[in-house]
C-alpha atoms as a PDB file:
ATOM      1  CA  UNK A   1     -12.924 -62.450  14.666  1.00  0.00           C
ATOM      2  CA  UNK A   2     -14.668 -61.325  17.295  1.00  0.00           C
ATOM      3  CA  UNK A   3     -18.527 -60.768  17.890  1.00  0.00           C
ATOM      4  CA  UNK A   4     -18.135 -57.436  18.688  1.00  0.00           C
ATOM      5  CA  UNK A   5     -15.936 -56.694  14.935  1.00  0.00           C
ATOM      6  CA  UNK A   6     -18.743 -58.860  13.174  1.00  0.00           C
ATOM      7  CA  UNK A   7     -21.541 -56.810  14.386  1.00  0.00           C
ATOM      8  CA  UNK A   8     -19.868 -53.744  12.726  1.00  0.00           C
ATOM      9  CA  UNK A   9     -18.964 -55.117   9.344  1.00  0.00           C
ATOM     10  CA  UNK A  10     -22.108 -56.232   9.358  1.00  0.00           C
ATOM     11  CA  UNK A  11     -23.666 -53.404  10.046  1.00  0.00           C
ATOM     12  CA  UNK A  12     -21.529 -51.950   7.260  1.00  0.00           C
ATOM     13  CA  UNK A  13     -22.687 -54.446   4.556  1.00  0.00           C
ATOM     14  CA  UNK A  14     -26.188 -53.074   5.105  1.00  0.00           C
ATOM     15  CA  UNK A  15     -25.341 -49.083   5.023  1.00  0.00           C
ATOM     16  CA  UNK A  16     -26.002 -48.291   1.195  1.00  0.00           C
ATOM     17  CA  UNK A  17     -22.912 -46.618  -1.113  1.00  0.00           C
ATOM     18  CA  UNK A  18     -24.210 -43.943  -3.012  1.00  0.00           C
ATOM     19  CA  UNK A  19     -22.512 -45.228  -5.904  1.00  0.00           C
ATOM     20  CA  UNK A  20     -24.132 -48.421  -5.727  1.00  0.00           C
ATOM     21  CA  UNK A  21     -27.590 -47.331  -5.417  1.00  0.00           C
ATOM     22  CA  UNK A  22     -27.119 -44.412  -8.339  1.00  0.00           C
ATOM     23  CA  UNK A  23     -25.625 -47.659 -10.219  1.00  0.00           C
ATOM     24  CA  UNK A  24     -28.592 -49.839  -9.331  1.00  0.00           C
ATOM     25  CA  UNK A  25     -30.880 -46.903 -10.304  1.00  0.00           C
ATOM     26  CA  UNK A  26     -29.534 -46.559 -13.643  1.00  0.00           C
ATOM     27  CA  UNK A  27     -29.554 -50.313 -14.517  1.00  0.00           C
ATOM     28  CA  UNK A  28     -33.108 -50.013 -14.107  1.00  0.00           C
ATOM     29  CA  UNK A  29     -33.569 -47.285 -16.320  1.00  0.00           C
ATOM     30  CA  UNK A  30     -32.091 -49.358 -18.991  1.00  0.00           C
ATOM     31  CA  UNK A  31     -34.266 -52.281 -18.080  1.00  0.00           C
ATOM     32  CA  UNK A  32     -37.213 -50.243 -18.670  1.00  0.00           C
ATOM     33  CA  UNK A  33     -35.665 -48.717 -21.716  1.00  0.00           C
ATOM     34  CA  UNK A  34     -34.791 -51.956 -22.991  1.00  0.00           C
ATOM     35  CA  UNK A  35     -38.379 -52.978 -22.149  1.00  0.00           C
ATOM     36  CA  UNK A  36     -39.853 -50.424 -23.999  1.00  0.00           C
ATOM     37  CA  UNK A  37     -38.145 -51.356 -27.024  1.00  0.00           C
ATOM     38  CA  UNK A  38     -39.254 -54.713 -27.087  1.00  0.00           C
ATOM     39  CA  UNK A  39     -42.784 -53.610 -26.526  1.00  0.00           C
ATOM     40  CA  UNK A  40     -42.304 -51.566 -29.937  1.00  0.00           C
ATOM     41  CA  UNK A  41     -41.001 -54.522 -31.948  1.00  0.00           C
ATOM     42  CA  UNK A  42     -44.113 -56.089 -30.610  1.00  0.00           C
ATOM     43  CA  UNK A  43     -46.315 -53.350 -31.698  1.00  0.00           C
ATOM     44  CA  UNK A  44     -44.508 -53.287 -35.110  1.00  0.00           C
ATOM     45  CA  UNK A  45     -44.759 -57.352 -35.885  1.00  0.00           C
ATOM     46  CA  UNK A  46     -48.241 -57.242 -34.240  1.00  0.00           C
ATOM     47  CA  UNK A  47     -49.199 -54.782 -36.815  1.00  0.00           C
ATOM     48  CA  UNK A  48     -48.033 -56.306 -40.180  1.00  0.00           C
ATOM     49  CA  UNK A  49     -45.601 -58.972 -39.423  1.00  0.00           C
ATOM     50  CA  UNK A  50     -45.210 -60.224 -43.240  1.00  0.00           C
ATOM     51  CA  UNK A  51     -43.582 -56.820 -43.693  1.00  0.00           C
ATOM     52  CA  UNK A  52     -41.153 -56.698 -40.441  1.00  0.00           C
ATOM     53  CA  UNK A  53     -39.629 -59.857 -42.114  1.00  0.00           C
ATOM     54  CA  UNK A  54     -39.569 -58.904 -45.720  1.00  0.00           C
ATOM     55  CA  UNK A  55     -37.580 -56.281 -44.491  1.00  0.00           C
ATOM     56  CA  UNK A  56     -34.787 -58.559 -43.477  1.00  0.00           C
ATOM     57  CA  UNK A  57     -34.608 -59.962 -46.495  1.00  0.00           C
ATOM     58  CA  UNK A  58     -31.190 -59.777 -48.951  1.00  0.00           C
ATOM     59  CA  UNK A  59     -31.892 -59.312 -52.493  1.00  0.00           C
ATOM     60  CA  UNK A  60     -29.768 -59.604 -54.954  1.00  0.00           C
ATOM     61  CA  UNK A  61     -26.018 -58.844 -53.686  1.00  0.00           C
ATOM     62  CA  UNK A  62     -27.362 -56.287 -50.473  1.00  0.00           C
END
């Protein structure tokens, strides 16, 4: 390969697809969303964790 074909493909790995970056945009939505959950099980055990676990518990045939 020559240096003059490198230079362009490399200067096509660094051009951003609109795809990708709308993809990359959304998997940090999730992340957040994700993280926002957690910070609400955290807020819920925090609170009264005795009760987050009793809820978890199988009585009788459940």
């Amino acid at each position: 390969m020559s240096q003059n074909q490198f230079e362009r493909s490399g200067s096509r790995s660094e051009s951003v697809d609109p795809e990708q970056a709308r993809a990359h945009q959304d998997q940090q939505t999730e992340d957040s969303s994700f993280e926002d959950l957690l910070d609400q099980i955290d807020a819920v055990i925090e609170k009264n964790p005795e009760g987050y676990v009793r809820g978890f518990v199988q009585r009788g045939g459940q």
